[in-house]
C-alpha atoms as a PDB file:
ATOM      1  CA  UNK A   1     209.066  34.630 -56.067  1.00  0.00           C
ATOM      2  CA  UNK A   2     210.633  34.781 -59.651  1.00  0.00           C
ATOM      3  CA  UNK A   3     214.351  34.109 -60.398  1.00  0.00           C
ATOM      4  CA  UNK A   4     214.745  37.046 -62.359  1.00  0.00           C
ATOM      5  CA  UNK A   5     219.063  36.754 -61.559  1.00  0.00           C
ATOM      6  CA  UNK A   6     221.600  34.050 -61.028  1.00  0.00           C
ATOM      7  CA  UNK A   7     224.955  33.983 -60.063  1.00  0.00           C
ATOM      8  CA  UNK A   8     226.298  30.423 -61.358  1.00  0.00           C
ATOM      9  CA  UNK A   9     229.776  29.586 -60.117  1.00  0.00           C
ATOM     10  CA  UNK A  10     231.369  26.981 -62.629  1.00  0.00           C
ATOM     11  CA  UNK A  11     233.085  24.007 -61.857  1.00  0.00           C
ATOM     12  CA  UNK A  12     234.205  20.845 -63.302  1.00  0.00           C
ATOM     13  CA  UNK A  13     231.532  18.418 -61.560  1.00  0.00           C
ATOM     14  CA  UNK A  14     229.308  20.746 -59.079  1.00  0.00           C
ATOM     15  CA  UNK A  15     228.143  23.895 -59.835  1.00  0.00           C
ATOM     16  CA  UNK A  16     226.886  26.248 -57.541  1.00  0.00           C
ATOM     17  CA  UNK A  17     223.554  28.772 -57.790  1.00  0.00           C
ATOM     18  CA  UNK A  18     222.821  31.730 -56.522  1.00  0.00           C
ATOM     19  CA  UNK A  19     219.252  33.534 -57.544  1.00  0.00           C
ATOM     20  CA  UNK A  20     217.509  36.518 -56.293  1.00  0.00           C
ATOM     21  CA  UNK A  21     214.172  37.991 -57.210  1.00  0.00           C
ATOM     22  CA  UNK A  22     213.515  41.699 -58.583  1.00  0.00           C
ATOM     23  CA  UNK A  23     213.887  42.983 -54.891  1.00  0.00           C
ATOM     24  CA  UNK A  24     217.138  41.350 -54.213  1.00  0.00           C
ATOM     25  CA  UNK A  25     216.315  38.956 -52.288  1.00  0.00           C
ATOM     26  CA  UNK A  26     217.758  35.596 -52.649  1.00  0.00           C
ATOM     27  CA  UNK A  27     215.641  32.393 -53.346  1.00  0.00           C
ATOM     28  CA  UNK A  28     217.565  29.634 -54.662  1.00  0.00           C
ATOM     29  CA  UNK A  29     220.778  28.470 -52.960  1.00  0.00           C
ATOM     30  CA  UNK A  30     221.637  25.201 -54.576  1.00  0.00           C
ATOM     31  CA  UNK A  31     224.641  22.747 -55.931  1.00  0.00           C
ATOM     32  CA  UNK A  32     223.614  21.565 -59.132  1.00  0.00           C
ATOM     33  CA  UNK A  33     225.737  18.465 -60.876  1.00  0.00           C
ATOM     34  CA  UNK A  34     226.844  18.853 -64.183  1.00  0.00           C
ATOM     35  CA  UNK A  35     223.979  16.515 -65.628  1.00  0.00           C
ATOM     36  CA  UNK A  36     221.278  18.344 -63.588  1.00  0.00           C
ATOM     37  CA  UNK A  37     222.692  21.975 -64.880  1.00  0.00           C
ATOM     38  CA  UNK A  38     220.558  22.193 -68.547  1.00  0.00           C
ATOM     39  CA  UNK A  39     217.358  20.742 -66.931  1.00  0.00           C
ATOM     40  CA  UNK A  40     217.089  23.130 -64.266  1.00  0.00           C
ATOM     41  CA  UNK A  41     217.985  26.378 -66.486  1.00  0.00           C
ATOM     42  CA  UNK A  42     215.228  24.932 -68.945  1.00  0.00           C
ATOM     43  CA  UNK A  43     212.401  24.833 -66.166  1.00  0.00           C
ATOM     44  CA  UNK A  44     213.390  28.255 -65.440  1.00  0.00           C
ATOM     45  CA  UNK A  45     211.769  31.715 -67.221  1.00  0.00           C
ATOM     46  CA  UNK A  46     214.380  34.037 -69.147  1.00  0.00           C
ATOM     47  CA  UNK A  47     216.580  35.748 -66.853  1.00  0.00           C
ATOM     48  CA  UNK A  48     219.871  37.311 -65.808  1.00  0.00           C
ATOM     49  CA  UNK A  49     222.896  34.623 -66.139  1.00  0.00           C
ATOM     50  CA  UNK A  50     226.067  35.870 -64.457  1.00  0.00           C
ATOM     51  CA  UNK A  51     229.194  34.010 -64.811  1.00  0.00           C
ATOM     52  CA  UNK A  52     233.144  34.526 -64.155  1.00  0.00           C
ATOM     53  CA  UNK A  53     235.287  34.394 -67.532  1.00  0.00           C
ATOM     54  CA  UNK A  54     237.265  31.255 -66.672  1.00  0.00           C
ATOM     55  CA  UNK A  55     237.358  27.502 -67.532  1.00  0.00           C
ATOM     56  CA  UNK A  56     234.186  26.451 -69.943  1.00  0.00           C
ATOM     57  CA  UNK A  57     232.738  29.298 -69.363  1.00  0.00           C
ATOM     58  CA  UNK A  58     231.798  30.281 -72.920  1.00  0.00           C
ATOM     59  CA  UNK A  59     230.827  26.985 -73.524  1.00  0.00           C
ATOM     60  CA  UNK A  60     228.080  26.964 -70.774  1.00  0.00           C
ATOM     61  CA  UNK A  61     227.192  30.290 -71.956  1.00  0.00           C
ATOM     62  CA  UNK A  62     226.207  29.512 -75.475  1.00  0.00           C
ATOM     63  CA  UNK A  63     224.380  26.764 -73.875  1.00  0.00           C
ATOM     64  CA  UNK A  64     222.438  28.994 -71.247  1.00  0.00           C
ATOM     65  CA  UNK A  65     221.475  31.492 -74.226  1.00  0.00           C
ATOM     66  CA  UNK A  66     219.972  28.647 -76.038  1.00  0.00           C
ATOM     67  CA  UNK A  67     217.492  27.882 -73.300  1.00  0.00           C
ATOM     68  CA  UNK A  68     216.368  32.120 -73.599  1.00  0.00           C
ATOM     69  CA  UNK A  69     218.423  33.412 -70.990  1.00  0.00           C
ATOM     70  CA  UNK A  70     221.179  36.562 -70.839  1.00  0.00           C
ATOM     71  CA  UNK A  71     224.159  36.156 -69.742  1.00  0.00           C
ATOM     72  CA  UNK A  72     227.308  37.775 -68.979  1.00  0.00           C
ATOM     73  CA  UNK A  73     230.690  36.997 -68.547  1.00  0.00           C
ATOM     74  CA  UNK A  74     232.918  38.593 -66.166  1.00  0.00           C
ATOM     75  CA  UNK A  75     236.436  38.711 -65.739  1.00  0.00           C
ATOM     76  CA  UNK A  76     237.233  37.321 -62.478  1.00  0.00           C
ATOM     77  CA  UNK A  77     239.174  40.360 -60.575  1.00  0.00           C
ATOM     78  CA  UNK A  78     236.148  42.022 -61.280  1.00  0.00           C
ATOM     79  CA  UNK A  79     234.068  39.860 -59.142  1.00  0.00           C
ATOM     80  CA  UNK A  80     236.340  39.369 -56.091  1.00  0.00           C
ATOM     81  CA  UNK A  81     235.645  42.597 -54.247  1.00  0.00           C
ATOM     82  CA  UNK A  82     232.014  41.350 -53.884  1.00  0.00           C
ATOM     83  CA  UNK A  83     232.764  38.420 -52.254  1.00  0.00           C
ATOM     84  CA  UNK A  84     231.476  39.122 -48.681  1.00  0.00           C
ATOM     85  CA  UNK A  85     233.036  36.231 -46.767  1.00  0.00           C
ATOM     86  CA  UNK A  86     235.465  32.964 -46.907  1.00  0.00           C
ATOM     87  CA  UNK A  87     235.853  32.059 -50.517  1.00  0.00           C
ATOM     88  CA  UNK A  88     233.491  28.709 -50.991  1.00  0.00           C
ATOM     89  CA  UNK A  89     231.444  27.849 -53.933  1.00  0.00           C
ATOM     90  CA  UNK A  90     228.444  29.281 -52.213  1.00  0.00           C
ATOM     91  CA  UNK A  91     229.942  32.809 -51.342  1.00  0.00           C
ATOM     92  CA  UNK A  92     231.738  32.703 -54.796  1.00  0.00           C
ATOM     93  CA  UNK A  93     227.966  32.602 -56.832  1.00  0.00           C
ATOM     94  CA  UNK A  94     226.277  35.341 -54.415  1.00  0.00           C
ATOM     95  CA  UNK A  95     229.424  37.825 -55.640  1.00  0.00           C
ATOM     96  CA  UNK A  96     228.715  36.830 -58.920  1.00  0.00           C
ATOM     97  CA  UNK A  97     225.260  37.414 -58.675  1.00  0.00           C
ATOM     98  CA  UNK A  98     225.657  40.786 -57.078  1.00  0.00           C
ATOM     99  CA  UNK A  99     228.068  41.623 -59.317  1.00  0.00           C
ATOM    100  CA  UNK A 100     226.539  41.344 -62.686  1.00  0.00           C
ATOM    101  CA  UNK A 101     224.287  43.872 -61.745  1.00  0.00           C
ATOM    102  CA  UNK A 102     226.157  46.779 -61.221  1.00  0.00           C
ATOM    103  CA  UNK A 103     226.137  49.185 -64.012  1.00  0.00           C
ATOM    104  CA  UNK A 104     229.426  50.040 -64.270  1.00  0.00           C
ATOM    105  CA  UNK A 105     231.055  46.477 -64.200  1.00  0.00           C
ATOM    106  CA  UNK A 106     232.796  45.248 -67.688  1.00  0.00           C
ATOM    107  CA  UNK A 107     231.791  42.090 -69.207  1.00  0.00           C
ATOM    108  CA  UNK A 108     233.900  39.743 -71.652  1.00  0.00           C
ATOM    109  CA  UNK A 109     231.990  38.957 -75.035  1.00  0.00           C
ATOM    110  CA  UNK A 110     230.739  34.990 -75.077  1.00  0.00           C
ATOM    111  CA  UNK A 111     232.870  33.408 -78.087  1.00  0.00           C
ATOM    112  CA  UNK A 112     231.616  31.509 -80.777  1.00  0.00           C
ATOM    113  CA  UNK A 113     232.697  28.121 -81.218  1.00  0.00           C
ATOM    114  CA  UNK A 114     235.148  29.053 -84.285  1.00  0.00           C
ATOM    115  CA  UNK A 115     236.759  31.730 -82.596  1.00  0.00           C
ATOM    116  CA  UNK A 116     238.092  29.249 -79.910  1.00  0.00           C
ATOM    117  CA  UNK A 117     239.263  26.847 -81.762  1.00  0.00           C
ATOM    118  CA  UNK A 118     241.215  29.069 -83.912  1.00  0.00           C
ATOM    119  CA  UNK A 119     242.701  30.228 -80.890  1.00  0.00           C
ATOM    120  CA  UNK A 120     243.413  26.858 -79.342  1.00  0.00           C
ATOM    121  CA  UNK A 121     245.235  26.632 -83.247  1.00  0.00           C
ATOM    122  CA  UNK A 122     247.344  29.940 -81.707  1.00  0.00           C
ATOM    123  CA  UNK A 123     248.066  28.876 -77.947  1.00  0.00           C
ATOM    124  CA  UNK A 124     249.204  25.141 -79.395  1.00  0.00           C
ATOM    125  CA  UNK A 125     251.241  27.391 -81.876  1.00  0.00           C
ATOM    126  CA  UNK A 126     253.146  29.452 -79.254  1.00  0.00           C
ATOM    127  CA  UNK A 127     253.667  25.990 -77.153  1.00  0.00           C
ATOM    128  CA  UNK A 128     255.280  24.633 -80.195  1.00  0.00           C
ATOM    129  CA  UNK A 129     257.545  27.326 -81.176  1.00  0.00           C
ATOM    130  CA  UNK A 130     258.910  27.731 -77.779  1.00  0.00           C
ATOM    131  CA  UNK A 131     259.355  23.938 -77.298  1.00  0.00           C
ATOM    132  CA  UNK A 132     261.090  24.373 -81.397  1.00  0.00           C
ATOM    133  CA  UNK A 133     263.480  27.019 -79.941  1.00  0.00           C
ATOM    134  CA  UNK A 134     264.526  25.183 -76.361  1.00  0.00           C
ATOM    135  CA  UNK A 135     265.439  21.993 -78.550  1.00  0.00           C
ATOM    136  CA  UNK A 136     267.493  24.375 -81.295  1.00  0.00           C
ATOM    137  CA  UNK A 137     268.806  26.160 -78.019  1.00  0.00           C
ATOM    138  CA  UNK A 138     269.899  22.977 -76.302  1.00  0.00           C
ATOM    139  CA  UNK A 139     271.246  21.459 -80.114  1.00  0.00           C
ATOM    140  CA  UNK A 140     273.638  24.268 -79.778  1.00  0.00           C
ATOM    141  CA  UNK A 141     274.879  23.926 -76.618  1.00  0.00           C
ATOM    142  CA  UNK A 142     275.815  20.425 -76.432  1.00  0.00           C
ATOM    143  CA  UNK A 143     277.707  20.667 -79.860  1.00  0.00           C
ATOM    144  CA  UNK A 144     279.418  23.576 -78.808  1.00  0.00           C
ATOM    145  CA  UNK A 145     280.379  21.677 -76.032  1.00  0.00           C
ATOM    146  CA  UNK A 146     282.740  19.945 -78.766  1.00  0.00           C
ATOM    147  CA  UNK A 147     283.529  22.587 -80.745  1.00  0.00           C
ATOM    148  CA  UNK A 148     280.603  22.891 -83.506  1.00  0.00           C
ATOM    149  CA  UNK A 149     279.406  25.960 -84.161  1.00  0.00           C
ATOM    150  CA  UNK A 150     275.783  26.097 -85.610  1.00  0.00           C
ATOM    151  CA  UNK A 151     275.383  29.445 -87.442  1.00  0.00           C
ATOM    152  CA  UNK A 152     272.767  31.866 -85.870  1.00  0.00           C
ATOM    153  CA  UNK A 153     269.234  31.459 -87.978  1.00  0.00           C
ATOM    154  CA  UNK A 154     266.563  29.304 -87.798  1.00  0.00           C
ATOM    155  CA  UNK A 155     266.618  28.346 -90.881  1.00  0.00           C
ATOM    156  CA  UNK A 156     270.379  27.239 -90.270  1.00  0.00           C
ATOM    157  CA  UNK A 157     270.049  25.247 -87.332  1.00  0.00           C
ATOM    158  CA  UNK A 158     267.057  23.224 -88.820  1.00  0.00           C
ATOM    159  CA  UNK A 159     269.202  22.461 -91.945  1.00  0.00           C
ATOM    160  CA  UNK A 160     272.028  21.103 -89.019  1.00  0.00           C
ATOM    161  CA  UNK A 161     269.434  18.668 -87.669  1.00  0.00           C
ATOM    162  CA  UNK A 162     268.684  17.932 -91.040  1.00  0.00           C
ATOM    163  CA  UNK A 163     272.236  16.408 -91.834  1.00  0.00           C
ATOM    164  CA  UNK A 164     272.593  15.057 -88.153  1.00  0.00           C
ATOM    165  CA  UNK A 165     269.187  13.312 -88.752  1.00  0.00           C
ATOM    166  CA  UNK A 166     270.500  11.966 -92.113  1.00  0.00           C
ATOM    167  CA  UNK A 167     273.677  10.155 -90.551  1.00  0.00           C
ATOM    168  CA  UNK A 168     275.879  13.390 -91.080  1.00  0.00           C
ATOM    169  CA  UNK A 169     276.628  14.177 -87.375  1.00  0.00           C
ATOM    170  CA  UNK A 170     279.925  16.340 -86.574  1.00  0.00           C
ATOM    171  CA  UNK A 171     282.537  14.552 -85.217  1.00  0.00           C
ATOM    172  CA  UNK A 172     281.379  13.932 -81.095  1.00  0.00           C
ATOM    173  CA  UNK A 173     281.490  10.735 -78.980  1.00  0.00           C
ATOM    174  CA  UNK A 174     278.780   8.598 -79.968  1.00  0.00           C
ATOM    175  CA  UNK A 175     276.509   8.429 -76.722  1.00  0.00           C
ATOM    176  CA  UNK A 176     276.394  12.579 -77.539  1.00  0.00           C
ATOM    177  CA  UNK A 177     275.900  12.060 -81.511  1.00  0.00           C
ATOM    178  CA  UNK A 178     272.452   9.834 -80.263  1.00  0.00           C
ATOM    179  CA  UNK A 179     271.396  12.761 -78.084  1.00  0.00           C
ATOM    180  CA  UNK A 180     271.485  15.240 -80.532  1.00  0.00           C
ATOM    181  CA  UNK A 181     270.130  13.353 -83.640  1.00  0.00           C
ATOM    182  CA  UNK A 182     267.010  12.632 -81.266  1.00  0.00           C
ATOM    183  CA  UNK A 183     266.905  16.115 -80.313  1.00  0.00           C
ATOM    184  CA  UNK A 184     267.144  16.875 -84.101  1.00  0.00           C
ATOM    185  CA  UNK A 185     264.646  15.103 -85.008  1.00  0.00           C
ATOM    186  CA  UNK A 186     262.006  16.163 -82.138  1.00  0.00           C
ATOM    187  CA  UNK A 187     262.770  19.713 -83.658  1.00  0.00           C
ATOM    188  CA  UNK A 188     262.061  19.141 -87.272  1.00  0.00           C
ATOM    189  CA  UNK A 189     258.964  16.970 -86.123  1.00  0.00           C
ATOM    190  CA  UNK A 190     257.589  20.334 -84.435  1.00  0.00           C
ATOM    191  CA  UNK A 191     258.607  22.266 -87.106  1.00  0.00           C
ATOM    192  CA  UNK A 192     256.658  20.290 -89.656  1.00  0.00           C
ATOM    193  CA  UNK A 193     253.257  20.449 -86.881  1.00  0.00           C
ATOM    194  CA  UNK A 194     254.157  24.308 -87.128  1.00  0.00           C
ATOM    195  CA  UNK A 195     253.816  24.469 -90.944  1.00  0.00           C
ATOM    196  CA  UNK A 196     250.355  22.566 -91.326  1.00  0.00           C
ATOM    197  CA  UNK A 197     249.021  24.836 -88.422  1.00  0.00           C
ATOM    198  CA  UNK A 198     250.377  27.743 -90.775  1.00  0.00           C
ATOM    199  CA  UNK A 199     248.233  26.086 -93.095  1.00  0.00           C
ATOM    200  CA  UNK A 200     245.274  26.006 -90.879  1.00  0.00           C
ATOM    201  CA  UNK A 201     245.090  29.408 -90.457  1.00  0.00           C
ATOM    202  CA  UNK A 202     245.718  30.209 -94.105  1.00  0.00           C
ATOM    203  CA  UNK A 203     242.371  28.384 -94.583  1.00  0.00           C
ATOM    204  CA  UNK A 204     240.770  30.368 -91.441  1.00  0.00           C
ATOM    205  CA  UNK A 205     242.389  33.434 -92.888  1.00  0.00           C
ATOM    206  CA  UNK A 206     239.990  32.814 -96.266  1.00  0.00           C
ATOM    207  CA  UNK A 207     237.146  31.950 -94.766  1.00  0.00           C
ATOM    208  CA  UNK A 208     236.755  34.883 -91.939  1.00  0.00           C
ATOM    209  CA  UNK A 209     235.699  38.375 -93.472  1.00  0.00           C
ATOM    210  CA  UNK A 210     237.144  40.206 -90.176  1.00  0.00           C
ATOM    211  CA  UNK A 211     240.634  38.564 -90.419  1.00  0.00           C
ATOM    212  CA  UNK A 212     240.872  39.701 -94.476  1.00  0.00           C
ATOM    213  CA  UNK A 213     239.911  43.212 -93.570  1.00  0.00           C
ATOM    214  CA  UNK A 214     242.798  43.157 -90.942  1.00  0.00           C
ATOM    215  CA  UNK A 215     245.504  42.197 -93.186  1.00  0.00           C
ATOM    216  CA  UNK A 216     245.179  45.441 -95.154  1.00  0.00           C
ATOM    217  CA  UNK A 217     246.838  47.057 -92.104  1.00  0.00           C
ATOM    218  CA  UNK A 218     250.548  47.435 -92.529  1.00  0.00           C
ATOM    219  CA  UNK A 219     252.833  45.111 -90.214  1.00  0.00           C
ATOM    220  CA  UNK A 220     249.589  42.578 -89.712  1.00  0.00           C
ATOM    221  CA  UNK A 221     250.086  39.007 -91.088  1.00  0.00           C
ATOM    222  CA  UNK A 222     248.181  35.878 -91.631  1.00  0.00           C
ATOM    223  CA  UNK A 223     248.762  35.098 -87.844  1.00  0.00           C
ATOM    224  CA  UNK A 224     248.126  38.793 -86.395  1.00  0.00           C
ATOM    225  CA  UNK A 225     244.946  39.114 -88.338  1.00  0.00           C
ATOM    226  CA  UNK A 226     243.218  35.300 -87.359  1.00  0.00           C
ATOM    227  CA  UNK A 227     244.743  36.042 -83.545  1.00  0.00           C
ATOM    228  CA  UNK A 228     242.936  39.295 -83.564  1.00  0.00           C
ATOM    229  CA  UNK A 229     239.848  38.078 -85.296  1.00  0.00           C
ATOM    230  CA  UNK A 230     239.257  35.447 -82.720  1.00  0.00           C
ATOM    231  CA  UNK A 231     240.222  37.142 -79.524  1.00  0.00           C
ATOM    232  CA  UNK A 232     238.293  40.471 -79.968  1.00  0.00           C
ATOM    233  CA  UNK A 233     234.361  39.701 -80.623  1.00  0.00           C
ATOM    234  CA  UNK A 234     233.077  43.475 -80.125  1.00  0.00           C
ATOM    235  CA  UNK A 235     234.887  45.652 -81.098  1.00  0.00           C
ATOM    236  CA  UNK A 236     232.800  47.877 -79.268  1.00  0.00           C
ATOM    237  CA  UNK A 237     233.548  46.389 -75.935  1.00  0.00           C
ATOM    238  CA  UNK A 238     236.380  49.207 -76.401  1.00  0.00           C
ATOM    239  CA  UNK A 239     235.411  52.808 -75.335  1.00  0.00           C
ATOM    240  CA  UNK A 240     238.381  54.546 -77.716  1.00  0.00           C
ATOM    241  CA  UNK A 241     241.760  53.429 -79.540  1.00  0.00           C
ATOM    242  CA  UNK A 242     243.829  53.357 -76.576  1.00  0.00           C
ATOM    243  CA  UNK A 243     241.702  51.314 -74.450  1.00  0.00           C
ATOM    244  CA  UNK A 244     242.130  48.807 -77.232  1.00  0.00           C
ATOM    245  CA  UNK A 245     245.757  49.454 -77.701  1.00  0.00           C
ATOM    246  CA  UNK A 246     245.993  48.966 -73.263  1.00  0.00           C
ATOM    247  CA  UNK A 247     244.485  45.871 -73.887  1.00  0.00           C
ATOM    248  CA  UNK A 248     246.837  44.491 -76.228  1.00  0.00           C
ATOM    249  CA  UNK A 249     249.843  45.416 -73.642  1.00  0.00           C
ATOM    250  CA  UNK A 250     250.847  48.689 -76.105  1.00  0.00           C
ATOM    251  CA  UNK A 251     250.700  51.036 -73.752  1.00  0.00           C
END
């Protein structure tokens, strides 16, 4: 009988399949390892790829469409109610593969290269200016420990690691003057990563049509408009406005 549907459950080393032919019946139940996963989707005719949104997932998608085949992502709450049994690798992949048929289940848009990579740019972003605003945070506390008041602002508290970076530490016992000049310094180190990803974007800004068109909406900036451009690949994925607006926690 002919594969005409497979439920692929990703992992990092063994992947599981799960085909079934156009009457539902399943006939391929296999592990495959990650070098045997492009050669046996090659040997295969075009068919039905179902896969959870997760982990590498895009990536293997782009790769599966290559060889001729469709496939869909899902998101992965969407799947569990069709597991049938224990969770294994095996029962995970049937689910999958019963679960990309169903005509009312929603599907995630496969992502080009680009678009993740500009949003690895944003995720190492947000990492960075949390990690920026724990060592300002902390910068304040131990000087106020002894008195020094740093003035609220960013702007202010990076000029204060300036000077205590360039020998011009408040008055504190010296074991506490080390502390915060190498706290100083880790902040204005991050701060400067922070700038040239600005940068980055700027350029990804220029380059991406989407993104330019985005920026002509009042309150979106450089890093609104690439976040957005990247994230959301079909628009149409999104039956009205406030499905959208759901999505992006609005409502």
């Amino acid at each position: 009988m002919q594969i005409t549907t497979i439920g692929l459950d990703l992992a990092k080393s063994v992947f599981q399949v799960h085909g079934i032919d156009a009457a539902g019946q399943a006939v391929v139940r296999k592990s495959l390892r990650r070098a045997q996963m492009l050669p046996f989707f090659a040997k295969l005719p075009p068919c039905l790829v179902g896969i959870e949104a997760c982990g590498t997932s895009h990536h293997w998608a782009r790769e599966l469409i290559k060889l001729g085949h469709e496939v869909r992502l899902m998101p992965p709450a969407y799947v569990k109610p069709y597991v049938k049994r224990g969770k294994t690798d095996a029962a995970d992949a049937e689910a999958v593969c019963e679960a990309v048929t169903r005509p009312t289940m929603r599907f995630v848009p496969v992502k080009s290269p680009e678009q993740q990579a500009a949003l690895s740019m944003h995720r190492t972003r947000d990492l960075l200016v949390k990690q920026r605003t724990q060592l300002i945070n902390m910068i304040r506390g131990l000087l106020a420990e002894f008195g020094v008041d740093i003035p609220k602002g960013l702007e202010r508290a990076l000029l204060m690691a300036r000077q205590i970076v360039d020998g011009k530490a408040p008055e504190v016992p010296i074991e506490a003057a080390k502390i915060v000049t190498t706290l100083s310094q880790q902040a204005l180190d991050i701060h400067v990563r922070l700038r040239e990803i600005d940068r980055d974007l700027a350029v990804c800004l220029r380059g991406n049509d989407v993104a330019r068109r985005l920026m002509t909406i009042p309150g979106i900036g450089p890093v609104g408009a690439t976040a957005l451009a990247a994230s959301v690949t079909d628009p149409h994925q999104f039956r009205s406005g406030r499905q959208f607006a759901a999505w992006l926690g609005l409502t």
